[in-house]
Protein backbone atom coordinates (compact mmCIF):
# COMPACT_ATOMS: atom_id res chain seq x y z
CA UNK A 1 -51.37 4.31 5.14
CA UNK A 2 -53.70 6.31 6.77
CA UNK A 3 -52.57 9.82 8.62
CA UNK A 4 -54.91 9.15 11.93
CA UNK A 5 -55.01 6.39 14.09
CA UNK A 6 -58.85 7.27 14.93
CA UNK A 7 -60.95 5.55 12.14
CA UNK A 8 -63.63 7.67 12.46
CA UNK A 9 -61.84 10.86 11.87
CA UNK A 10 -63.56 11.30 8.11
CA UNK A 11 -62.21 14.78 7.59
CA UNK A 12 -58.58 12.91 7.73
CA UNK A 13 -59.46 9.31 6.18
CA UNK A 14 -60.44 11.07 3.02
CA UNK A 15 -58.13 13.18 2.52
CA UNK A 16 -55.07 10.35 3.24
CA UNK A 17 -53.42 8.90 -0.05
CA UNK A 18 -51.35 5.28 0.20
CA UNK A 19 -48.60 5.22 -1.22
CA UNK A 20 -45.76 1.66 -1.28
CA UNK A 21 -42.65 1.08 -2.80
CA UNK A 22 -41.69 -2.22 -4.82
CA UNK A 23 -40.22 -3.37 -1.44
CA UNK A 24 -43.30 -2.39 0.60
CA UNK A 25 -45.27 -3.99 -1.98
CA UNK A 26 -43.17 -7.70 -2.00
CA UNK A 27 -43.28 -7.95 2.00
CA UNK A 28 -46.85 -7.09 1.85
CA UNK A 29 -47.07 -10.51 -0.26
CA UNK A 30 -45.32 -12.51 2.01
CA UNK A 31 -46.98 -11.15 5.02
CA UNK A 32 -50.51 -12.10 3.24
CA UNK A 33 -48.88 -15.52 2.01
CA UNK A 34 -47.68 -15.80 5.55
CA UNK A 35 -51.54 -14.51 7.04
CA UNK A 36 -52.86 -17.63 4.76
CA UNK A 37 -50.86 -20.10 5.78
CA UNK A 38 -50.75 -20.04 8.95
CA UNK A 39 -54.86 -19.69 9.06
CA UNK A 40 -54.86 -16.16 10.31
CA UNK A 41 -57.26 -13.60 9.28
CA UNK A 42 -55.80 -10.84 10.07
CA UNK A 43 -51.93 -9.47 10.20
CA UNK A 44 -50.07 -6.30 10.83
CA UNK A 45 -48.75 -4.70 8.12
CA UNK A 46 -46.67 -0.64 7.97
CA UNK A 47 -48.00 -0.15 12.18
CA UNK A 48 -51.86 -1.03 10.45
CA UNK A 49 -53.82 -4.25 10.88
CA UNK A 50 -55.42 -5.65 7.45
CA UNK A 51 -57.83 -8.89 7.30
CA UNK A 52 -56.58 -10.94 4.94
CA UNK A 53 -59.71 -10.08 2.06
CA UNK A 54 -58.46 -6.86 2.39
CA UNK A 55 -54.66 -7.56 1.65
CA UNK A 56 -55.78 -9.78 -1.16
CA UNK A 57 -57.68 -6.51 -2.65
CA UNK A 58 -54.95 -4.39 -1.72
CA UNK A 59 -52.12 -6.59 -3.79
CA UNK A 60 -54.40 -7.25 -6.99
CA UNK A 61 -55.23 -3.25 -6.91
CA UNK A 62 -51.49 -2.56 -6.61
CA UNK A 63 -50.17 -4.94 -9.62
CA UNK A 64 -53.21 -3.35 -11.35
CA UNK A 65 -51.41 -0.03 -10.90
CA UNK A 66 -48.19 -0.79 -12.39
CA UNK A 67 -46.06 -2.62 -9.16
């Protein structure tokens, strides 16, 4: 997740890394399965709110990568 809570603080957005674990990875599935059924577009996820989109891209980028 990111380091800052300020979004426009670019000096530490870029320089932040995300790292999950398996477990990290399976709830954020069922919080995104969760976000869709219910008809939400949005959920908090690790103290950070994702849209749903994002989660999606999040979870195919993170299978991609070997979880």
């Amino acid at each position: 997740m990111r380091n800052t809570k300020k979004p426009d603080d670019e000096d530490k957005i870029t320089e932040s890394r995300m790292f999950y674990t398996k477990d990290q990875y399976k709830d954020l599935i069922k919080m995104y399965e969760r976000a869709i059924k219910t008809g939400k577009t949005n959920f908090i996820f690790e103290n950070e709110t994702l849209t749903v989109p994002y989660a999606k891209y999040l979870i195919n980028y993170l299978k991609q990568n070997g979880y």
